[in-house]
N, C-alpha and C. Protein backbone atom coordinates (compact mmCIF):
# COMPACT_ATOMS: atom_id res chain seq x y z
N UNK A 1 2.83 19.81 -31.05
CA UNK A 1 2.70 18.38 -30.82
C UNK A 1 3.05 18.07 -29.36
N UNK A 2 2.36 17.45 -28.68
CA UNK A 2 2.56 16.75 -27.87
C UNK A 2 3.88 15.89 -27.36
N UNK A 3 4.43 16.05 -26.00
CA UNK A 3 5.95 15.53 -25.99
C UNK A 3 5.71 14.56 -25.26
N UNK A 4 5.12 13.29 -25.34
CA UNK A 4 4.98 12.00 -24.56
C UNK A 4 5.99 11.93 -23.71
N UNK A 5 7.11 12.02 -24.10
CA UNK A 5 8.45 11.79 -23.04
C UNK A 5 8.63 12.53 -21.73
N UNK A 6 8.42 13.88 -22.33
CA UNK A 6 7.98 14.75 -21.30
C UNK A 6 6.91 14.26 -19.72
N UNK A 7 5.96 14.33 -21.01
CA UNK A 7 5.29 13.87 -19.50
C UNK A 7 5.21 12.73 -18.68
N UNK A 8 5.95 11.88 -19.17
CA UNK A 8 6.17 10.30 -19.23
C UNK A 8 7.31 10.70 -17.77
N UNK A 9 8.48 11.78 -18.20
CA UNK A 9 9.14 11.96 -17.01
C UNK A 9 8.79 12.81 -16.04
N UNK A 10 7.32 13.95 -16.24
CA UNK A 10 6.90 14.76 -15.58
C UNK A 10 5.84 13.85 -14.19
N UNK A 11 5.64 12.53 -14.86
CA UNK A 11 4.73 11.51 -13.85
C UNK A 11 5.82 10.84 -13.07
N UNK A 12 6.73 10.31 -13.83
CA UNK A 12 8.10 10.08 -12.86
C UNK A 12 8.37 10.07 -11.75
N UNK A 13 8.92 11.82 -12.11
CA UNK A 13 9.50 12.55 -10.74
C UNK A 13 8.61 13.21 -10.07
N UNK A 14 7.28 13.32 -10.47
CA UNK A 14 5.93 13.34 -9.44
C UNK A 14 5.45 12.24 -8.66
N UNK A 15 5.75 10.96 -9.18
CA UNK A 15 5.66 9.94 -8.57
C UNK A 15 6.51 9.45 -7.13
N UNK A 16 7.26 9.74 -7.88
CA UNK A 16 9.07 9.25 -6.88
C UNK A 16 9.29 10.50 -5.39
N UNK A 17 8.83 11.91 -6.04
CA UNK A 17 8.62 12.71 -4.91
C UNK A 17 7.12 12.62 -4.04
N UNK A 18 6.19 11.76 -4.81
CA UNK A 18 5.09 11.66 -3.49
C UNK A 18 5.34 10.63 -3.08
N UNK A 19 5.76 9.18 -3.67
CA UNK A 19 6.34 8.25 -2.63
C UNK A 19 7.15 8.87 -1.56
N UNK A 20 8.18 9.44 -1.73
CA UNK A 20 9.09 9.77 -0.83
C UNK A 20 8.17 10.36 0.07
N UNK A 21 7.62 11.50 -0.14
CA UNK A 21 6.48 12.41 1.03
C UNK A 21 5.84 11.42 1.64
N UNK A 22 5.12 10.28 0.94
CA UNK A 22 3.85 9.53 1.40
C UNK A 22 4.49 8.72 2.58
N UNK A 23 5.50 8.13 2.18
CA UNK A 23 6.89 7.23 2.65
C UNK A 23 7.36 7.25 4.06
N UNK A 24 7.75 8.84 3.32
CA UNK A 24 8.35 9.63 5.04
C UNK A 24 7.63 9.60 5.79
N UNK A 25 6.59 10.13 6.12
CA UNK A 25 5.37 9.94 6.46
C UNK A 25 5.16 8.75 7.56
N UNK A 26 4.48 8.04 6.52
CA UNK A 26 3.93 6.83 7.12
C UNK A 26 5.22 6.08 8.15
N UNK A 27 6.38 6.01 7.30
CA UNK A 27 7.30 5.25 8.07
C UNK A 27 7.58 6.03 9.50
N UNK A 28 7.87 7.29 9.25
CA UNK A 28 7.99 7.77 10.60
C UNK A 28 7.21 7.76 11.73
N UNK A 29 5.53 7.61 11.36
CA UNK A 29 4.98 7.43 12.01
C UNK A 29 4.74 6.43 12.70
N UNK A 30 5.44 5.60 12.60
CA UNK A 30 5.32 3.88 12.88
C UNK A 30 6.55 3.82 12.91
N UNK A 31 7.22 3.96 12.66
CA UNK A 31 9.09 4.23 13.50
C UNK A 31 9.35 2.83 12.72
N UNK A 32 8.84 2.43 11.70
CA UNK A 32 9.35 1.03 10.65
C UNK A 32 10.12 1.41 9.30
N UNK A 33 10.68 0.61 8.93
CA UNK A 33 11.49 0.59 7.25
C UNK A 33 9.74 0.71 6.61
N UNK A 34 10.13 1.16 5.29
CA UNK A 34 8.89 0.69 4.29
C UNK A 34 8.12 -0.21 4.06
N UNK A 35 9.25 -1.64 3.60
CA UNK A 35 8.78 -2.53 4.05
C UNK A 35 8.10 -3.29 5.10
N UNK A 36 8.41 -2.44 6.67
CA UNK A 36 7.56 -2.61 7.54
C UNK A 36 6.44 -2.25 7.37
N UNK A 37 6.22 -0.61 7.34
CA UNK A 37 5.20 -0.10 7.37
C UNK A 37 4.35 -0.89 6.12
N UNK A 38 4.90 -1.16 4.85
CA UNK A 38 3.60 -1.77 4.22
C UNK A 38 3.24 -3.46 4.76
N UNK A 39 4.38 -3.86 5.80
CA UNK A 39 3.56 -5.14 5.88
C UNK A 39 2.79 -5.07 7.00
N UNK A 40 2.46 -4.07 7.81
CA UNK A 40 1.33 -3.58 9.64
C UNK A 40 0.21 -3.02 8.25
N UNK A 41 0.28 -2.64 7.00
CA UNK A 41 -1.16 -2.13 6.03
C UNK A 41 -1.62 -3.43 5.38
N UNK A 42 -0.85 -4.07 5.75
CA UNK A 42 -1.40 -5.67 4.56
C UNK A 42 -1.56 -6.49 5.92
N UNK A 43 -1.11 -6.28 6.95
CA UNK A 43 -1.91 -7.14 7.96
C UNK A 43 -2.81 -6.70 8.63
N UNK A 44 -3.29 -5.50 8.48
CA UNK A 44 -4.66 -4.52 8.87
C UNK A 44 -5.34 -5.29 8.18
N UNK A 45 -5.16 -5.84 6.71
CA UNK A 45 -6.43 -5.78 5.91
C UNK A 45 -6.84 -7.23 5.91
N UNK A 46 -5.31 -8.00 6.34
CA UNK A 46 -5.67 -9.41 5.50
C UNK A 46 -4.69 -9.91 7.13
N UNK A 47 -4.94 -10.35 7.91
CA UNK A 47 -4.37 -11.00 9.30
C UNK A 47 -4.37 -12.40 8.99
N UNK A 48 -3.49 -12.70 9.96
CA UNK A 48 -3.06 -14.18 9.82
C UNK A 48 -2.49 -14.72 8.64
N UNK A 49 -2.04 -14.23 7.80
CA UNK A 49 -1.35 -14.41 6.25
C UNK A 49 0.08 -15.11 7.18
N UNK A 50 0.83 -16.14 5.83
CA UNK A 50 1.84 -16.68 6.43
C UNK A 50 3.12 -15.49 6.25
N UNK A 51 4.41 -15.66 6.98
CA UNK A 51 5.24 -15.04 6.42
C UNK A 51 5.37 -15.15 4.62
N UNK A 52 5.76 -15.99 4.03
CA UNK A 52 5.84 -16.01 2.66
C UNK A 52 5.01 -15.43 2.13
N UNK A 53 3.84 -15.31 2.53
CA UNK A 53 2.71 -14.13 1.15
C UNK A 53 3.49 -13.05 2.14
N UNK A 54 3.13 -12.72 3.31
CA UNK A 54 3.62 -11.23 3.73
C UNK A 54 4.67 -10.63 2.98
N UNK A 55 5.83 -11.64 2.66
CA UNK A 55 7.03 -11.05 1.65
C UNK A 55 6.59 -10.76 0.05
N UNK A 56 5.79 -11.62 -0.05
CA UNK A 56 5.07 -11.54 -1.56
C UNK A 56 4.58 -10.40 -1.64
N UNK A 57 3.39 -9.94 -0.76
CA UNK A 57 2.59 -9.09 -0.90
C UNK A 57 3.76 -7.32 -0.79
N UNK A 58 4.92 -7.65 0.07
CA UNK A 58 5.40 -6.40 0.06
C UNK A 58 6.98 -6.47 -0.66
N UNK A 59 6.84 -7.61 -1.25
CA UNK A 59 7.73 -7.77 -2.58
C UNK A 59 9.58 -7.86 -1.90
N UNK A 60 9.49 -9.21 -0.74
CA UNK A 60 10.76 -9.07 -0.12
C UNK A 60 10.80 -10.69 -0.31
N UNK A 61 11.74 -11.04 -0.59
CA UNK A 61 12.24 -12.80 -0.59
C UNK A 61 11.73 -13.38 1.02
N UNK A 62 11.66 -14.36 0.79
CA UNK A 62 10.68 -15.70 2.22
C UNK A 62 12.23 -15.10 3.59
N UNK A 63 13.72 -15.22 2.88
CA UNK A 63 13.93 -14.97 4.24
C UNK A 63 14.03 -13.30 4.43
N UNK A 64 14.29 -12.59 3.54
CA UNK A 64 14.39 -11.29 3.81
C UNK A 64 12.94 -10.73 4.86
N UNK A 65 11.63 -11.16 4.41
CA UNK A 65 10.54 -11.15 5.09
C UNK A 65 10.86 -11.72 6.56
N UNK A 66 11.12 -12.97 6.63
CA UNK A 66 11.60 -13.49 8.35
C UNK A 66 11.55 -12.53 8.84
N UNK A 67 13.02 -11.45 8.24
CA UNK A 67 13.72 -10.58 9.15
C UNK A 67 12.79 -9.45 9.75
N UNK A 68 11.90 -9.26 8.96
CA UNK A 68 11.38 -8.09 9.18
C UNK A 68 10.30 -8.95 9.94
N UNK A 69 10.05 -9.76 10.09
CA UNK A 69 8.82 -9.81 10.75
C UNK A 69 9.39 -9.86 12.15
N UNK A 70 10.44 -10.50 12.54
CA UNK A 70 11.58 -10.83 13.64
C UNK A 70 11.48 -9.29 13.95
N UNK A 71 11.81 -8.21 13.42
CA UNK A 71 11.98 -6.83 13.77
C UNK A 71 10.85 -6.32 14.49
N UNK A 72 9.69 -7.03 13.67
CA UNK A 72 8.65 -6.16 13.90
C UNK A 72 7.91 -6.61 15.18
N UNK A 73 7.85 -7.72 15.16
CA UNK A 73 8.10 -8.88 16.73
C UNK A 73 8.81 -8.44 18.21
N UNK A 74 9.72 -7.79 17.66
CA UNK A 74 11.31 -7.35 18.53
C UNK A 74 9.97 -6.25 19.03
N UNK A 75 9.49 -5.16 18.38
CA UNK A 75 9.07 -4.57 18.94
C UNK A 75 7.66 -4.39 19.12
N UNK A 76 7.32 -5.30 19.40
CA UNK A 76 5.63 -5.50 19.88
C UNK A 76 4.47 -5.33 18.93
N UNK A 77 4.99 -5.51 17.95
CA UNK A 77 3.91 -4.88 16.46
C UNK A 77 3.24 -5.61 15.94
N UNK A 78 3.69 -6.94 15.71
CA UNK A 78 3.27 -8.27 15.22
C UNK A 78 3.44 -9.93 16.28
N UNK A 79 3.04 -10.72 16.18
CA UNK A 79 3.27 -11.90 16.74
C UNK A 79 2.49 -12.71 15.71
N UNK A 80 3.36 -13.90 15.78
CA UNK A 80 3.69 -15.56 15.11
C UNK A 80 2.44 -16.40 15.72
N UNK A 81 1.43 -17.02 14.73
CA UNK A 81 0.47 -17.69 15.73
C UNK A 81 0.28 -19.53 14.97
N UNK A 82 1.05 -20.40 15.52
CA UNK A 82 0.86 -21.35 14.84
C UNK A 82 -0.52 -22.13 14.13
N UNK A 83 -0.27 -22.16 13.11
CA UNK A 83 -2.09 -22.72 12.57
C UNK A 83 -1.69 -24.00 12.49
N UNK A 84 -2.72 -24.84 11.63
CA UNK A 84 -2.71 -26.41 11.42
C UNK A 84 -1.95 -25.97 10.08
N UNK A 85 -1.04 -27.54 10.62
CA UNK A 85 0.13 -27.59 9.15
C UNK A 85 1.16 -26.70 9.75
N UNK A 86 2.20 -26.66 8.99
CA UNK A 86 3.86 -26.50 9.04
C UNK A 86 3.89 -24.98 9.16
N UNK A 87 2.39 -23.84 8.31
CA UNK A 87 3.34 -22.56 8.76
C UNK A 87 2.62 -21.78 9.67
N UNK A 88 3.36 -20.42 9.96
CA UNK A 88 2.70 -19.84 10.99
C UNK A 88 2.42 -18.59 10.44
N UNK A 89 0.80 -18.05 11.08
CA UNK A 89 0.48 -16.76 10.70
C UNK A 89 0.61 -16.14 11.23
N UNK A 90 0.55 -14.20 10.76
CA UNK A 90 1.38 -13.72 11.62
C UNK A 90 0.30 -12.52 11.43
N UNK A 91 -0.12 -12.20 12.76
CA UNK A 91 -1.06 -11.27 13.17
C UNK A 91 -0.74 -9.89 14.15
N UNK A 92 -1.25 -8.48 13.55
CA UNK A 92 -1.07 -7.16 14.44
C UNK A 92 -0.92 -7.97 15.85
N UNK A 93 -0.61 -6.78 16.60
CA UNK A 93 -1.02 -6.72 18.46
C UNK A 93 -1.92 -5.70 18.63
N UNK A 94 -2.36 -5.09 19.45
CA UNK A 94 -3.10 -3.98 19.66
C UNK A 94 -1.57 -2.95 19.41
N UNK A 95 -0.47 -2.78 19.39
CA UNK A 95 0.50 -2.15 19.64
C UNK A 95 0.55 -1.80 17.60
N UNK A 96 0.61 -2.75 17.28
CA UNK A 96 0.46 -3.10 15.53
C UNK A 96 -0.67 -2.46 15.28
N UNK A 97 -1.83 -2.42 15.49
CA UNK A 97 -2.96 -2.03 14.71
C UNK A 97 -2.68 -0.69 15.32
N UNK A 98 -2.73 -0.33 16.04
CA UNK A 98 -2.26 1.34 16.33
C UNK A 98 -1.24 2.24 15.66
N UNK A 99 -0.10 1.69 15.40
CA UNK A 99 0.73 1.94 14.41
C UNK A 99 0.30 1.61 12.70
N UNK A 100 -0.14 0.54 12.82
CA UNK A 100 -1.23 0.52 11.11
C UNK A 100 -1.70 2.03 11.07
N UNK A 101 -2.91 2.24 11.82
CA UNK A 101 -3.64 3.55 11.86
C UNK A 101 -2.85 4.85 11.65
N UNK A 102 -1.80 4.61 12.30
CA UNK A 102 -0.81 5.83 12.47
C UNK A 102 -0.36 6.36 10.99
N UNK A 103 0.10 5.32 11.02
CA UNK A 103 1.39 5.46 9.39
C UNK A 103 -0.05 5.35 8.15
N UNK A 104 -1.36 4.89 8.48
CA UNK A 104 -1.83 5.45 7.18
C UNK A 104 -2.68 6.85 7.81
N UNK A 105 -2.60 7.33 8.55
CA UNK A 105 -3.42 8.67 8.59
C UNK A 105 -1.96 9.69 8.62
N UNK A 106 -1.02 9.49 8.63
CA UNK A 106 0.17 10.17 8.38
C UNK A 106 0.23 10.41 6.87
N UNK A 107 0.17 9.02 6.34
CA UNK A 107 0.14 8.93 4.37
C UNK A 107 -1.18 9.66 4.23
N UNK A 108 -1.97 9.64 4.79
CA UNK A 108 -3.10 10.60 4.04
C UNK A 108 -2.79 11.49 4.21
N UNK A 109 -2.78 12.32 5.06
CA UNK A 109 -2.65 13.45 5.55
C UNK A 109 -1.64 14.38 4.58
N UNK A 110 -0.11 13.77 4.44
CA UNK A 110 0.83 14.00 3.18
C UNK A 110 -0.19 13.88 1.86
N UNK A 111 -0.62 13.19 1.98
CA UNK A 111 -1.07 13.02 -0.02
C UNK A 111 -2.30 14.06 0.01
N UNK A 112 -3.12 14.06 0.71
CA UNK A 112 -4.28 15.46 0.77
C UNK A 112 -3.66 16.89 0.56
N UNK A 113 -2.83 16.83 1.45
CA UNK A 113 -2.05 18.15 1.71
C UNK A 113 -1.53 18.45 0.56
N UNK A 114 -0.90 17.14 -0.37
CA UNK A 114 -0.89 17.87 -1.95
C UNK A 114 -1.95 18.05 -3.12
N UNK A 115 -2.85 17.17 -2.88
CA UNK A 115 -4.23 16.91 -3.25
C UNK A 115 -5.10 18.49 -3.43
N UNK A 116 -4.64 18.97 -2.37
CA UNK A 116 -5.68 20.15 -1.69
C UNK A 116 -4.99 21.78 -2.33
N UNK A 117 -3.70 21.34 -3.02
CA UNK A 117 -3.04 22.43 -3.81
C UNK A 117 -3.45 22.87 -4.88
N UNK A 118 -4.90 22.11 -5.67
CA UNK A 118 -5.20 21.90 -7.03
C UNK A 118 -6.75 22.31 -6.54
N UNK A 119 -7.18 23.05 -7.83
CA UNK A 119 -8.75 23.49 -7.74
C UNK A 119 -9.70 22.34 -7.85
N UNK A 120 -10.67 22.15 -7.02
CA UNK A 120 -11.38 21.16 -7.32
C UNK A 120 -11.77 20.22 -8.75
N UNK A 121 -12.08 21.05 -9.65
CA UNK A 121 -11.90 20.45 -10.81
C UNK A 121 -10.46 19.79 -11.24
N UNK A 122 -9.93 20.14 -11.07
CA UNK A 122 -8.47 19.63 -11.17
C UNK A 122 -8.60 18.10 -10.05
N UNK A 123 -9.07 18.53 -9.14
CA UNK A 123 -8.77 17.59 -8.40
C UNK A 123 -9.70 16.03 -8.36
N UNK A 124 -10.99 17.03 -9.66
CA UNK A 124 -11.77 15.23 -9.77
C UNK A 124 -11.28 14.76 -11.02
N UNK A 125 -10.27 16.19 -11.96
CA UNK A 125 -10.12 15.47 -12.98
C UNK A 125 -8.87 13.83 -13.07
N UNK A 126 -8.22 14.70 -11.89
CA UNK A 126 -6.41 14.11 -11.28
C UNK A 126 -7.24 12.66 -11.13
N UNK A 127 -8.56 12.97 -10.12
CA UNK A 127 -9.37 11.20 -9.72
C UNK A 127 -9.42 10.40 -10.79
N UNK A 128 -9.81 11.14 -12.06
CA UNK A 128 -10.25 9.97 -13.10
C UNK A 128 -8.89 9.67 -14.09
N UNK A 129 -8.08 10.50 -14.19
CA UNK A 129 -6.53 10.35 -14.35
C UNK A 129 -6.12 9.00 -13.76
N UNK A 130 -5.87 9.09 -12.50
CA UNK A 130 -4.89 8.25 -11.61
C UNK A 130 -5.76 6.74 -11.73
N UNK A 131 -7.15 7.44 -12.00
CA UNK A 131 -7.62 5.66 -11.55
C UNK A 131 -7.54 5.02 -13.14
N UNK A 132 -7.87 5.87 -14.05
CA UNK A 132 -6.81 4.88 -15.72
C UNK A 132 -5.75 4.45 -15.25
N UNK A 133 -4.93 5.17 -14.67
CA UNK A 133 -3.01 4.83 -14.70
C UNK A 133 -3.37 3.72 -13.82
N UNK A 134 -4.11 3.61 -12.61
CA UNK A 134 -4.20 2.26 -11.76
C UNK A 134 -4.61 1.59 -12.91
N UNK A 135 -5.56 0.99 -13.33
CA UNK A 135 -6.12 0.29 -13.91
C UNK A 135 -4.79 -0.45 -14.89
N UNK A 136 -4.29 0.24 -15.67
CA UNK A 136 -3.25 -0.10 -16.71
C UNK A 136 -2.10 -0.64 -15.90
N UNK A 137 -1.30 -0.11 -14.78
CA UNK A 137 -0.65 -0.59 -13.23
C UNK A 137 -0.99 -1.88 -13.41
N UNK A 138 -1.99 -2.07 -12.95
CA UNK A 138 -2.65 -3.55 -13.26
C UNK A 138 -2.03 -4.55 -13.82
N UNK A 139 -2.63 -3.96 -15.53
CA UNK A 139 -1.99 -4.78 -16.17
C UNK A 139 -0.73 -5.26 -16.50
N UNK A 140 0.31 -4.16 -15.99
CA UNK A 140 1.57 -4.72 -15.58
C UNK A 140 2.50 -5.50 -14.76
N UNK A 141 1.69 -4.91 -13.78
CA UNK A 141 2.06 -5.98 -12.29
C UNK A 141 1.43 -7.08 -11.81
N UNK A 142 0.14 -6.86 -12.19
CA UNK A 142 -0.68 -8.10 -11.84
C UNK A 142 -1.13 -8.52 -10.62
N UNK A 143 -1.11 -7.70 -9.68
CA UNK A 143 -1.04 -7.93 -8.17
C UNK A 143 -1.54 -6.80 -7.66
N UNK A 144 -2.67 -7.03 -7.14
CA UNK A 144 -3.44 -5.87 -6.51
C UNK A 144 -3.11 -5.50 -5.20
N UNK A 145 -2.53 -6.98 -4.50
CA UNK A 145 -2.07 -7.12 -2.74
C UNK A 145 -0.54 -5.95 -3.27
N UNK A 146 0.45 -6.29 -4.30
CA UNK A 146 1.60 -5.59 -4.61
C UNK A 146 1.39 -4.29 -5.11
N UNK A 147 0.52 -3.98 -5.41
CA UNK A 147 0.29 -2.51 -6.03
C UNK A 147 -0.67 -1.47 -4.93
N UNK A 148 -1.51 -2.45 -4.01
CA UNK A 148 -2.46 -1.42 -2.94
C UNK A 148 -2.11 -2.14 -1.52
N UNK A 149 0.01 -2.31 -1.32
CA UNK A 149 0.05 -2.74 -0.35
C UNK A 149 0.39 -1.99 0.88
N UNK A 150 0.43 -0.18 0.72
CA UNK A 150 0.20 1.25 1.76
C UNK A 150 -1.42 1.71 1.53
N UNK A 151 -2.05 1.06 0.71
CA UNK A 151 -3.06 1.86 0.71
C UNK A 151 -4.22 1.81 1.67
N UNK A 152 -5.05 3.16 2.46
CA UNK A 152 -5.99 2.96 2.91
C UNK A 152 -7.64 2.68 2.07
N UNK A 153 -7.70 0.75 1.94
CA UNK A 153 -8.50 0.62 1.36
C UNK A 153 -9.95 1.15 1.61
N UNK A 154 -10.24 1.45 3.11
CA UNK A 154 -11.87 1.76 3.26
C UNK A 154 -11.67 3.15 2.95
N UNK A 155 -10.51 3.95 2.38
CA UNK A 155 -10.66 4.98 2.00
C UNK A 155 -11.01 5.09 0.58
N UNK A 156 -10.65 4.34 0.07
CA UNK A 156 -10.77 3.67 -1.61
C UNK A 156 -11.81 3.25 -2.14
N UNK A 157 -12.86 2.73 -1.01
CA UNK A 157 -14.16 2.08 -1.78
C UNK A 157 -15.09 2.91 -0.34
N UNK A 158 -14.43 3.65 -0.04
CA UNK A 158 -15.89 4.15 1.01
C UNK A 158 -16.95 4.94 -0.05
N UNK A 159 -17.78 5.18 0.45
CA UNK A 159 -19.14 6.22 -0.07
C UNK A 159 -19.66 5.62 -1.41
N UNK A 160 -19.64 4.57 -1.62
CA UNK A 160 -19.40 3.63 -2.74
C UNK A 160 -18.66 3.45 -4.13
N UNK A 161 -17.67 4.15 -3.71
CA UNK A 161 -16.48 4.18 -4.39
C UNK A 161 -16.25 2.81 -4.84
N UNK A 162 -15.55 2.57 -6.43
CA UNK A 162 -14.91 1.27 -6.59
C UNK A 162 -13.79 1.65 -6.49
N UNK A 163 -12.18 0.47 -6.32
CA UNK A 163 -11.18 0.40 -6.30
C UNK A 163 -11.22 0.08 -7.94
N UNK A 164 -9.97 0.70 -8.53
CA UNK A 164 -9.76 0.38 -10.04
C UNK A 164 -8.82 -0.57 -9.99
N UNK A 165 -8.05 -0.71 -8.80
CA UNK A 165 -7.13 -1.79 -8.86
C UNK A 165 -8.16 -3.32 -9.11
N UNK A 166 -9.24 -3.14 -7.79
CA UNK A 166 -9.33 -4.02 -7.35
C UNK A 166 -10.82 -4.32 -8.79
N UNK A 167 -11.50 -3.40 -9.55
CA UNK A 167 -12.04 -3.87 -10.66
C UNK A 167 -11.16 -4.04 -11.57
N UNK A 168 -10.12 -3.79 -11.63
CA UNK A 168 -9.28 -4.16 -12.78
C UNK A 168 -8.66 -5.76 -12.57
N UNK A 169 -8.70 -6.06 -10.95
CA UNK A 169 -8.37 -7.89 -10.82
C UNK A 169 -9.20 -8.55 -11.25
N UNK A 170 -10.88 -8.01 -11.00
CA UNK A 170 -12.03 -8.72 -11.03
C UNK A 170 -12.02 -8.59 -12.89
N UNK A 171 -11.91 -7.69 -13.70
CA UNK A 171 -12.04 -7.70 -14.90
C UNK A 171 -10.82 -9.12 -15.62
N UNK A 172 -9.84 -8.74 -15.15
CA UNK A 172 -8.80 -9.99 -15.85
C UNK A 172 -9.30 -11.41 -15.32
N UNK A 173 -9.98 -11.57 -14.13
CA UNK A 173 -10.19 -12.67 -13.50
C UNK A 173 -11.54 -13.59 -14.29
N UNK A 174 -12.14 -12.57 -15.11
CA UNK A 174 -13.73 -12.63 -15.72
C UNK A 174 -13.13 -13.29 -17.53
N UNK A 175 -11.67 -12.35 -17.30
CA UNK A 175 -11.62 -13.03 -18.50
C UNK A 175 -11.57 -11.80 -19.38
């Protein structure tokens, strides 16, 4: 019989050790906290967002976000651009989008490198694996910006690839 638990903790601590790899990674490459580095991947994709979604999207409270954007400001990565109305959006620099690039070709590079340990079959089966577990992700979190907020999306839907995150928003959204 089958030990659900087992593998329930065998995805776990496979999980928790490729974050950490993916993590290390990216953050080092961009010399940011996590939370940095995922908010230079959510302003690659989506610019000019106010601080408050930026904290939303990388799951930090309105002032905890400030801080980091203040950090990320401090060092030439981001800048504050007042729009119409009370808030301000907050957009890469050329210094920011270079470091975006960085810290996700660092995270690829880590996640291939384990990717590339497994026989091809293994490795389209792992594809149709991971994109159920996204899909169901989904339905837990509910937030596609919170769940694909390190991810390199034109890596995700290139060659006409769908995102399962992002059909799994469009499916709940349909109803």
């Amino acid at each position: 019989m089958h030990d659900k638990r087992r593998t329930a903790n065998l995805l776990g601590a496979t999980a928790l050790a490729v974050t950490d790899l993916a993590l290390g990674g990216a953050t080092a490459a961009a010399g940011v906290s996590g939370s940095g580095a995922a908010a230079l991947v959510v302003l690659g994709a989506d610019p000019g967002i106010s601080v408050t979604e930026l904290g939303r999207r990388v799951g930090l409270t309105q002032s905890a976000a400030a801080r980091m954007v203040d950090a990320l400001e401090a060092r030439g990565l981001v800048e504050r651009r007042p729009t119409l109305g009370k808030w301000v959006a907050v957009q890469l620099t050329a210094a920011g989008r270079e470091a975006s690039a960085g810290l996700l070709d660092a995270r690829g590079d880590r996640l291939v490198a384990i990717v590339d340990t497994l026989p091809a079959a293994d490795q389209e089966a792992l594809a149709r694996v991971l994109e159920r577990l996204l899909r169901a992700v989904y339905t837990e979190v509910g937030s596609s910006e919170r769940i694909c907020r390190l991810c390199d999306r034109p890596c995700c839907t290139g060659a006409g690839a769908i995102c399962p995150v992002g059909q799994a928003e469009r499916d709940s959204a349909s109803g």
